[in-house]
Protein backbone atom coordinates (compact mmCIF):
# COMPACT_ATOMS: atom_id res chain seq x y z
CA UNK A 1 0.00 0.00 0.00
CA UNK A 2 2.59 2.53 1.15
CA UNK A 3 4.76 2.02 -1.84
CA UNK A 4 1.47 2.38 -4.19
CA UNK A 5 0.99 6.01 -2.72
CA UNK A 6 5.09 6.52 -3.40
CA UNK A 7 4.96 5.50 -6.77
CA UNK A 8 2.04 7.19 -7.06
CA UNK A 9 3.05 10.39 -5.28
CA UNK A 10 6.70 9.98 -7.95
CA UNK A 11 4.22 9.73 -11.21
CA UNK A 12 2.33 13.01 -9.74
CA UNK A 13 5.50 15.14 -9.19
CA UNK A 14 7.06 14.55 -12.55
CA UNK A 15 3.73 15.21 -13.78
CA UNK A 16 4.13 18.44 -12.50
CA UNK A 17 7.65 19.01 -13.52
CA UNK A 18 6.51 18.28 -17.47
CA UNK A 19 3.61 20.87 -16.90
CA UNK A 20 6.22 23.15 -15.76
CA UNK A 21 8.23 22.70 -18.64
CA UNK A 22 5.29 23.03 -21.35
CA UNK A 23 4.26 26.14 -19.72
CA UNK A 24 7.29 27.96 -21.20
CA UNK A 25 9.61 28.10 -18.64
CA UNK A 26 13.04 27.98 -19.96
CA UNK A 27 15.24 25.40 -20.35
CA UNK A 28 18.96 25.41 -20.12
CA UNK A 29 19.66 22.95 -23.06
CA UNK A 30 15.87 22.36 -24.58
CA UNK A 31 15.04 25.89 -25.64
CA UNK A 32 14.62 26.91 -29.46
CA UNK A 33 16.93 29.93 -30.26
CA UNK A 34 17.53 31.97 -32.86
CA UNK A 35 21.09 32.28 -34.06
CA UNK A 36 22.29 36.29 -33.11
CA UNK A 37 24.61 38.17 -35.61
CA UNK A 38 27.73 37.12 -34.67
CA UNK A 39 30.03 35.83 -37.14
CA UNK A 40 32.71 33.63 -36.51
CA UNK A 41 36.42 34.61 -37.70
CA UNK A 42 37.96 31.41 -36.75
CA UNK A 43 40.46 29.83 -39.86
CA UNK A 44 38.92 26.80 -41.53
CA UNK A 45 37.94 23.43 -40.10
CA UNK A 46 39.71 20.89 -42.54
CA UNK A 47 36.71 18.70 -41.61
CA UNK A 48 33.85 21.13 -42.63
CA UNK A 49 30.41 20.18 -44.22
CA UNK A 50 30.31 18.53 -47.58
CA UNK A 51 29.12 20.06 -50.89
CA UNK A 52 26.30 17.60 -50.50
CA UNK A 53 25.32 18.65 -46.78
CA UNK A 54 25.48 22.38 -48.08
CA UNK A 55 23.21 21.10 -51.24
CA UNK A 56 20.43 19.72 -48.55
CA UNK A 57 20.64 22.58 -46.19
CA UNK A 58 20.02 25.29 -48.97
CA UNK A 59 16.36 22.82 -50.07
CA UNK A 60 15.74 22.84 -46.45
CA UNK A 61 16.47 26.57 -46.12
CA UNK A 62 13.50 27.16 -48.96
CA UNK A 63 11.35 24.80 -46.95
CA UNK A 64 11.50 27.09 -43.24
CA UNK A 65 7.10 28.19 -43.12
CA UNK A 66 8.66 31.20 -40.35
CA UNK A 67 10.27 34.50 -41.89
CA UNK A 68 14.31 34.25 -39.41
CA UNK A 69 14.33 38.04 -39.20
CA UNK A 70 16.75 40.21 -41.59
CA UNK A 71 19.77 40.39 -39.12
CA UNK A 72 19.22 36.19 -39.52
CA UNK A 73 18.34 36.65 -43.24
CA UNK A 74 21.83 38.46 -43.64
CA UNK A 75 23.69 36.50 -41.68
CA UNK A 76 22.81 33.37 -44.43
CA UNK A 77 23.05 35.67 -47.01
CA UNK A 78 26.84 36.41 -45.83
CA UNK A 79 28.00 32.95 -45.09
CA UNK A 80 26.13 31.49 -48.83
CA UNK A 81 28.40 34.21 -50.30
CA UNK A 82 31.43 33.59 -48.80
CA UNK A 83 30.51 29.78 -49.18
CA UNK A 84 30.44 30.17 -53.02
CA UNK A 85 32.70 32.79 -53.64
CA UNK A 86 34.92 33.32 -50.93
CA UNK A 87 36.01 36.91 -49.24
CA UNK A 88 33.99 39.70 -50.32
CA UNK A 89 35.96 41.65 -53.25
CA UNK A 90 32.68 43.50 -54.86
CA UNK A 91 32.74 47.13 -55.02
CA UNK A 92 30.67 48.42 -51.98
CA UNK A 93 27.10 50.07 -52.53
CA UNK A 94 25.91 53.99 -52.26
CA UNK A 95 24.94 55.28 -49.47
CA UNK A 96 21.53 55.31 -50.06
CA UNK A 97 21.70 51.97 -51.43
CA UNK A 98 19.96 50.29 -48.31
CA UNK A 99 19.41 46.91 -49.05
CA UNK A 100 22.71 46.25 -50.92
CA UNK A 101 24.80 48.31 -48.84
CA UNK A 102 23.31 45.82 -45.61
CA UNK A 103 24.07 42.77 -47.58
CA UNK A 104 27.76 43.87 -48.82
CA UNK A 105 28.67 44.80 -45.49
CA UNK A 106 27.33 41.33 -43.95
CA UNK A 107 29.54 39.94 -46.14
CA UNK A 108 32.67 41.97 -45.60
CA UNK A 109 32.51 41.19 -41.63
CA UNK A 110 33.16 37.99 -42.51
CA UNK A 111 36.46 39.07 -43.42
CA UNK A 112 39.17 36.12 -44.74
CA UNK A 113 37.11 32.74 -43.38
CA UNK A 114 37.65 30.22 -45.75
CA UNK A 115 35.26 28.66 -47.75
CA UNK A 116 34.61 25.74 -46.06
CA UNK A 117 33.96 27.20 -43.24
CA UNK A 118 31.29 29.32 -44.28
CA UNK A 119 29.93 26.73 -46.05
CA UNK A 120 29.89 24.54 -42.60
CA UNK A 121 28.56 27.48 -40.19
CA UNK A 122 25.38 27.91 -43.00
CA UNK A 123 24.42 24.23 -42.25
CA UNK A 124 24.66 24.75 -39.10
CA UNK A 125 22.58 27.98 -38.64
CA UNK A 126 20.16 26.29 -41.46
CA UNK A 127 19.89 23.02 -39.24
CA UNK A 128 19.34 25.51 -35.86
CA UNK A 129 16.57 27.15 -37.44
CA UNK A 130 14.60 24.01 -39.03
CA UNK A 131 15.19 22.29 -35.06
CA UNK A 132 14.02 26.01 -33.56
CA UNK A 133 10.38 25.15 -36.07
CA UNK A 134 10.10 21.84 -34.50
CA UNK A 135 11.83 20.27 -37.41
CA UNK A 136 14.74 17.38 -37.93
CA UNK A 137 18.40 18.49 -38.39
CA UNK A 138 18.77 15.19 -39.97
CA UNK A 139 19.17 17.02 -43.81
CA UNK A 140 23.00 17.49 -41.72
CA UNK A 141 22.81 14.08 -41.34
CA UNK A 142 25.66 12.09 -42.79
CA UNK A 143 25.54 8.67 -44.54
CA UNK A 144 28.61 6.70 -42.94
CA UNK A 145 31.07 5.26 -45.59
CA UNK A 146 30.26 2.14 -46.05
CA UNK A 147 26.63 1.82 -44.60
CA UNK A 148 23.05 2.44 -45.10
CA UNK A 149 22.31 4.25 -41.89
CA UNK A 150 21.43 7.21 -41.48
CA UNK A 151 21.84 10.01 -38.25
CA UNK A 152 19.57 12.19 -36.90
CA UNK A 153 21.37 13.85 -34.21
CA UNK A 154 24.62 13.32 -35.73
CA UNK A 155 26.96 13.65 -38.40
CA UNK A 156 29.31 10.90 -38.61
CA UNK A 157 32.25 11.19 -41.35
CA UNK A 158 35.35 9.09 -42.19
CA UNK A 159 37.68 11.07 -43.53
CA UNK A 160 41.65 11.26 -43.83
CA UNK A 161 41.69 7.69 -41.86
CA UNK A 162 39.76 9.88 -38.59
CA UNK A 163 36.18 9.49 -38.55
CA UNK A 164 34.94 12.32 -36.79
CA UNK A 165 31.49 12.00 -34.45
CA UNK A 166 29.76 15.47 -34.20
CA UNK A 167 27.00 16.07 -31.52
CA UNK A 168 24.44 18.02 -34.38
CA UNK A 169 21.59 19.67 -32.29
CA UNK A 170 23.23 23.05 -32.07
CA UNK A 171 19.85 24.66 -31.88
CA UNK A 172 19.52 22.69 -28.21
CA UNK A 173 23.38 23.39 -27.62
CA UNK A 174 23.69 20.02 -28.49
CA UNK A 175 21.96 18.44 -25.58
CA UNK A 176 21.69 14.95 -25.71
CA UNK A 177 18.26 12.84 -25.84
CA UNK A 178 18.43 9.09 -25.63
CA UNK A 179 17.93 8.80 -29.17
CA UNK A 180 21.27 10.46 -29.21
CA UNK A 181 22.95 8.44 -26.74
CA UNK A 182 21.62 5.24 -28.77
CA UNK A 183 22.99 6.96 -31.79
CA UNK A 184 26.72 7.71 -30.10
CA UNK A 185 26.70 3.96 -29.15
CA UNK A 186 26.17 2.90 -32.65
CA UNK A 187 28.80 5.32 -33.95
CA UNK A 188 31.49 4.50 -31.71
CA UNK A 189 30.34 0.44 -32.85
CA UNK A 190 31.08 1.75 -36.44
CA UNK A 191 34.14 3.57 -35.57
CA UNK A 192 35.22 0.29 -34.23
CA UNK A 193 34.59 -1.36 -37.19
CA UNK A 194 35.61 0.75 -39.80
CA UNK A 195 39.32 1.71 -41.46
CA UNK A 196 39.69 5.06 -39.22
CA UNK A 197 42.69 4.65 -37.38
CA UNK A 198 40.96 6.85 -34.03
CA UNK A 199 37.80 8.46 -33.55
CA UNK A 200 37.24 12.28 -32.86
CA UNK A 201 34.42 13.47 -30.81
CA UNK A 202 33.05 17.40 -31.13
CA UNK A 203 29.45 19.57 -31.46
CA UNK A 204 28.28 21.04 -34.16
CA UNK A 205 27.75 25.32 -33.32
CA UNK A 206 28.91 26.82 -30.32
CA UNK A 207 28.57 24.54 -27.64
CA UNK A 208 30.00 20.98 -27.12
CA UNK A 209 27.34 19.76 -25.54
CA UNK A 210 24.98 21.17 -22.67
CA UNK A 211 24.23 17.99 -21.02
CA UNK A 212 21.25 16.43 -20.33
CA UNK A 213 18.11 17.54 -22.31
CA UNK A 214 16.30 18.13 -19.46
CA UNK A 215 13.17 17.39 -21.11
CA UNK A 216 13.86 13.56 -21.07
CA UNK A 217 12.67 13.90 -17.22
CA UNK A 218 8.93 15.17 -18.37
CA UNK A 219 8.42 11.74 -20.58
CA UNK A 220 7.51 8.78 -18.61
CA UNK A 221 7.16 5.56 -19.31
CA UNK A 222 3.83 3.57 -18.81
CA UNK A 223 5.41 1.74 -15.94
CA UNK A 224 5.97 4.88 -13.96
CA UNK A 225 8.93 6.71 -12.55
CA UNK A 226 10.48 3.58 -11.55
CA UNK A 227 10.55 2.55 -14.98
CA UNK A 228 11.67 5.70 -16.31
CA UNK A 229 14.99 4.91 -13.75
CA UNK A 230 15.58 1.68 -15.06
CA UNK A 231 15.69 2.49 -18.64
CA UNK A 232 17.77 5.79 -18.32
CA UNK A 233 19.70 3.81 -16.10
CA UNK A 234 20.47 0.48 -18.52
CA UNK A 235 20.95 3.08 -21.50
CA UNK A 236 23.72 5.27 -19.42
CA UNK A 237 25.48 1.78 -18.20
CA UNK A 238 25.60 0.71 -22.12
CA UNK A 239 26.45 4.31 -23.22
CA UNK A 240 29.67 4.42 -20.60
CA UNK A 241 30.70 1.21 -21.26
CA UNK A 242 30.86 2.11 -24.95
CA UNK A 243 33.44 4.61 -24.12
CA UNK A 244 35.54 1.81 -21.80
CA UNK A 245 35.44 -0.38 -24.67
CA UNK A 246 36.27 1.63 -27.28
CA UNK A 247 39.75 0.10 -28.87
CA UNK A 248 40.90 2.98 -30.68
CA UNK A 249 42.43 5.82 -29.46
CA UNK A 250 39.26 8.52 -28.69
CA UNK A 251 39.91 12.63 -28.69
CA UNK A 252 37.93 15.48 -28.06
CA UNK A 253 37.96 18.74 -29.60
CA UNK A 254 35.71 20.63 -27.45
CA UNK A 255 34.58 23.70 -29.39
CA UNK A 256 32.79 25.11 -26.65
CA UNK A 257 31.30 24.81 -23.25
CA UNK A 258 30.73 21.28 -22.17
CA UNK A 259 28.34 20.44 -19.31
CA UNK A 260 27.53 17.39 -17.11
CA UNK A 261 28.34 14.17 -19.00
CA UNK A 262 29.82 15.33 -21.54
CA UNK A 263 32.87 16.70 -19.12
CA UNK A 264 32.67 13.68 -16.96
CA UNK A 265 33.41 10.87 -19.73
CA UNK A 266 36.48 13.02 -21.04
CA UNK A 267 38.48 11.13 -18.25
CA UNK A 268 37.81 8.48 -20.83
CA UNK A 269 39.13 9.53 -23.48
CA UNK A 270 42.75 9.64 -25.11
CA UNK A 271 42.96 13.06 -26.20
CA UNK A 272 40.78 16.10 -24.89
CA UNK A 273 41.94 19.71 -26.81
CA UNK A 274 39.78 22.76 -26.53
CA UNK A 275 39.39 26.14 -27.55
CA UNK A 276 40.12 29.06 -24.93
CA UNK A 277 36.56 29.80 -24.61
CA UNK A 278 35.26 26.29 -23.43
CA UNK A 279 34.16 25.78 -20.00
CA UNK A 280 33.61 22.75 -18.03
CA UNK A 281 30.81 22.42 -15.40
CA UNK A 282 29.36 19.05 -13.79
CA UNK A 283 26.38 20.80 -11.40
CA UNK A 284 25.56 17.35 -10.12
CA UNK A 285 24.56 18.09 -6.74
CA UNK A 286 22.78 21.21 -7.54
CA UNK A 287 20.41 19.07 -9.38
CA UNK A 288 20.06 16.52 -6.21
CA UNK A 289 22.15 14.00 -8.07
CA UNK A 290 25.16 12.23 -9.15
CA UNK A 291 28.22 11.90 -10.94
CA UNK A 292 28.64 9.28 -13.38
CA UNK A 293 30.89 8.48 -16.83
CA UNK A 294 33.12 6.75 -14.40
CA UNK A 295 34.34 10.03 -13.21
CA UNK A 296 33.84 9.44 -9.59
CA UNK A 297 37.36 7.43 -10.20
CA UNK A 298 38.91 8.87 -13.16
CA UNK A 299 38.72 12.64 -11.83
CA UNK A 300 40.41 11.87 -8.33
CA UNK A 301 42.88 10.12 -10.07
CA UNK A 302 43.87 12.70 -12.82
CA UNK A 303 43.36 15.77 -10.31
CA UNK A 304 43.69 14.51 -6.87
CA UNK A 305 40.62 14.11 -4.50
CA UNK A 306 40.28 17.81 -3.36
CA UNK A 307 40.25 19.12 -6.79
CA UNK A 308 37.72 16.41 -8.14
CA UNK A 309 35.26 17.03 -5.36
CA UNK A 310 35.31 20.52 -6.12
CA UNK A 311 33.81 20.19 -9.57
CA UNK A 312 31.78 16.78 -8.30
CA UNK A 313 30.29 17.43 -4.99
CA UNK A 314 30.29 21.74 -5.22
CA UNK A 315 29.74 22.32 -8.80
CA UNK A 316 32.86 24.22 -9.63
CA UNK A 317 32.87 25.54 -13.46
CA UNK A 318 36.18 25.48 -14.94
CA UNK A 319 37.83 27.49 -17.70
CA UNK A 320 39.89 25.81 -20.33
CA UNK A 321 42.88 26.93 -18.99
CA UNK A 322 41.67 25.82 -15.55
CA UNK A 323 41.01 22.35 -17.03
CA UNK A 324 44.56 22.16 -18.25
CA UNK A 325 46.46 22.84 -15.53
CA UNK A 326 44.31 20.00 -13.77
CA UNK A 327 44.89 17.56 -15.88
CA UNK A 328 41.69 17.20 -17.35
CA UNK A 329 42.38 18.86 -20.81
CA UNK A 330 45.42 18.26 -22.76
CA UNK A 331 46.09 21.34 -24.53
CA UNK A 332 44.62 25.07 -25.02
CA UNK A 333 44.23 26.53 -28.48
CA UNK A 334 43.38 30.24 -29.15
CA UNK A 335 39.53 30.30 -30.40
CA UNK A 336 40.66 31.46 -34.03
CA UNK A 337 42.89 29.05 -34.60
CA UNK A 338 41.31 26.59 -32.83
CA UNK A 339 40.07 24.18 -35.89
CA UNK A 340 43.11 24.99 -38.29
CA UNK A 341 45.73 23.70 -35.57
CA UNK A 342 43.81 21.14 -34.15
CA UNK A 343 42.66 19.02 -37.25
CA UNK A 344 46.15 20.07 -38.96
CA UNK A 345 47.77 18.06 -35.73
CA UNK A 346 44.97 15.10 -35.64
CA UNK A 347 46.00 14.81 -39.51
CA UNK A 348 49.63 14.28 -38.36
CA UNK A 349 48.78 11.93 -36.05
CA UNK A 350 46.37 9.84 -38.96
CA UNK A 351 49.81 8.98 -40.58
CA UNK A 352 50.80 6.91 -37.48
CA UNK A 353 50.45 3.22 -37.99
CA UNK A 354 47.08 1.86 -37.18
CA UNK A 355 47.98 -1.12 -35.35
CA UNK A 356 50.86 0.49 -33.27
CA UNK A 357 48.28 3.45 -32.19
CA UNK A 358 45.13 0.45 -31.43
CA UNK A 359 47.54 -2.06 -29.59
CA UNK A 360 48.85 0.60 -27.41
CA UNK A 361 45.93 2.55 -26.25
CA UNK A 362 44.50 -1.23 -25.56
CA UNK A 363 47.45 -2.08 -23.45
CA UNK A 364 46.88 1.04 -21.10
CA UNK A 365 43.42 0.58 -21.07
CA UNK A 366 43.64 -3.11 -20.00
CA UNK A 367 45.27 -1.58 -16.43
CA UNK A 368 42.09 -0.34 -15.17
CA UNK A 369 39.06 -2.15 -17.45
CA UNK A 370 37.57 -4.72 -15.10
CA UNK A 371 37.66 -1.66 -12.47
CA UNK A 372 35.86 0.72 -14.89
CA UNK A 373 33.06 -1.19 -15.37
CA UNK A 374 32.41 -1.76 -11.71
CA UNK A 375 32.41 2.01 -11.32
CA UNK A 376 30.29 2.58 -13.81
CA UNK A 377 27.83 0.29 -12.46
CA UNK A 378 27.82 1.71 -9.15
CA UNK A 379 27.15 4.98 -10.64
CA UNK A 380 24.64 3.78 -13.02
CA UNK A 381 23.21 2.12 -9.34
CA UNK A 382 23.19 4.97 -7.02
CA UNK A 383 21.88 7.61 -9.93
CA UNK A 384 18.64 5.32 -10.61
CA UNK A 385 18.33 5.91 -6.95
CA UNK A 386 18.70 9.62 -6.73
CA UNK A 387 16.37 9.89 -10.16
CA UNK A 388 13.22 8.42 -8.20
CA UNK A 389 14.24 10.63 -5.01
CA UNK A 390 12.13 13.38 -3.25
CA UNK A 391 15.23 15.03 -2.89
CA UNK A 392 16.37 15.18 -6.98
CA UNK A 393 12.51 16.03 -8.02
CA UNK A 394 12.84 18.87 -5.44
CA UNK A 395 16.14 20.27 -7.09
CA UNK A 396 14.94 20.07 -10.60
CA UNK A 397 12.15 21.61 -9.92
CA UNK A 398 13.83 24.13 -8.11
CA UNK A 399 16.32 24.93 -10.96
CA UNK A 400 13.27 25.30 -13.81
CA UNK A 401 11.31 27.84 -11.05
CA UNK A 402 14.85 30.23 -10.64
CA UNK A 403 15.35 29.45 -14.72
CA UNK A 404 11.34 31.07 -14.51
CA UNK A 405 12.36 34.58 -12.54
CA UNK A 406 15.40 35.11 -15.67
């Protein structure tokens, strides 16, 4: 009887918590947004979008049913242009030339960006504004060499022996749903698989990855909170453990700030370089839960116990430079160099041979694997506990009501 009225009681508060959300309070990661006018100055990535990804965004661009705006309209206007013809060389407009003189000089403030990079930053402002209509981003969507599947919160490339995994709901700062998660799992199974000799992980716009859609809390399953537990918890254990197993050496480039799990599994990976501008915040307890991504032993380890329970118990946000010094980032790049440097190095590294690079990262990870998977299950444990808590509904709901008063 008593734990009918708790289950119960759980099903009514999360209830709640969804009518919150659908009310229009704000979410941190799960809120449309329009793109504002900034444009980006940073040298080409030399693992931009495809002619055939630019192709699909411009049909999708025709399809939008909402009118962006005209600071949004000029914005695509600029980055098409520079896209197809590079820096802008055209002679500028009279004065009382209105219209032209707006688009030339949307154009010139893009300055010397190459042109794939234009052409990457238009699919991803295209793809932000199809998600921010309740759309797919999945015309980014890449077809992986050598398969029939498909992403839709990814795009998944092989390229240069690197196959590159990129988080692609920049509209949601890349916040991750479980069709995502199930999605990462299956890439990292193909990046296994394929010819690549090491897999790169990074987000498609300005963030990394925000954590947590947030949202994923509102929908639960027939079988009640309980169930809801279970299956988030079964999907994290699997999603973690695809990171343990992974044989190939793993890196990050973290193009921008990275929250929650996305910052705790870097302990598992190889390779972890971000721009100056990233940040790195795991607000566990402020959200009455937990850490996971095995970082409740990899952090202590990399940055001593004080240090880890600083970001794990008290929420400290670090800077990149911050991160560094701790340990948990290998190396800083300046924000407009960041993608020239980085890929130009990871291309280096591509020329190393495959076996020497797949053996080795094997035989360090073979030191702690049997003990990573027992951490992750005690995570994966204790946060399907603290997911069906009083204590975790109460600090949710807490954080949407201050996100309410902004």
């Amino acid at each position: 009887m008593a734990a009918a009225a708790l289950k119960s009681c759980s099903v009514w508060r999360f209830v709640k918590l969804r009518s919150l959300l659908r009310s229009g309070v704000p979410c941190v990661s799960s809120v449309p947004s329009v793109p504002s006018l900034t444009f980006h100055t940073t040298t080409s990535s030399l693992m931009g979008a495809t002619v055939e990804e630019f192709d699909q965004a411009k049909s999708r661009l025709a399809a939008l049913k909402k009118d962006p705006g005209n600071e949004v309209k000029l914005k695509i206007y600029a980055l098409f242009k520079q896209a197809t013809l590079g820096p802008c060389n055209a002679p500028k407009p009279g004065m009382l030339d209105f219209v032209n003189k707006a688009k030339w000089d949307a154009w010139k403030s893009l300055g010397s960006i190459s042109q794939d990079d234009a052409r990457e930053q238009y699919c991803n402002l295209i793809g932000s504004l199809v998600e921010a209509e309740g759309g797919s981003s999945a015309q980014l969507a890449a077809k992986p060499a050598g398969s029939g599947a498909t992403y839709q919160t990814l795009l998944v490339t092989t390229e240069d022996d690197i196959t590159t995994i990129k988080l692609n709901r920049p509209a949601k700062k890349n916040a991750i749903t479980p069709e995502m998660y199930e999605e990462i799992i299956a890439a990292l199974e193909q990046a296994t698989n394929d010819d690549s000799k090491f897999a790169v992980f990074t987000g498609a716009g300005d963030f990394y990855c925000s954590g947590n859609d947030l949202s994923n809390f509102t929908k639960i399953p027939e079988g009640g909170v309980q169930e809801m537990a279970r299956q988030g918890g079964e999907l994290l254990r699997r999603y973690v453990r695809a990171y343990i197993d992974f044989p190939k050496p793993l890196v990050a480039v973290v193009n921008g700030p990275a929250v929650g799990i996305s910052v705790t599994v870097l302990g598992l990976f190889d390779l972890v370089y971000a721009t100056e501008r990233a940040t790195f915040h795991t607000p566990f307890s402020q959200l009455g839960q937990s850490a996971e991504g095995c970082s409740s032993y990899t952090f202590p380890r990399i940055m001593g116990p004080s240090k880890a329970s600083e970001l794990l118990l008290f929420n400290k946000k670090l800077t990149a430079t911050q991160a560094c010094e701790l340990g948990l980032i290998t190396e800083v790049f300046p924000d407009s160099s960041f993608q020239s440097e980085v890929w130009a190095r990871l291309k280096a590294y591509a020329r190393l041979p495959p076996q020497s690079l797949a053996l080795s990262k094997q035989l360090i990870r073979s030191m702690d694997k049997q003990h990573l998977y027992a951490v992750n299950d005690a995570e994966v444990e204790r946060l399907m506990e603290r997911w069906t808590s009083e204590e975790c509904f109460n600090a949710v709901m807490s954080f949407f009501q201050a996100k309410a008063k902004l």
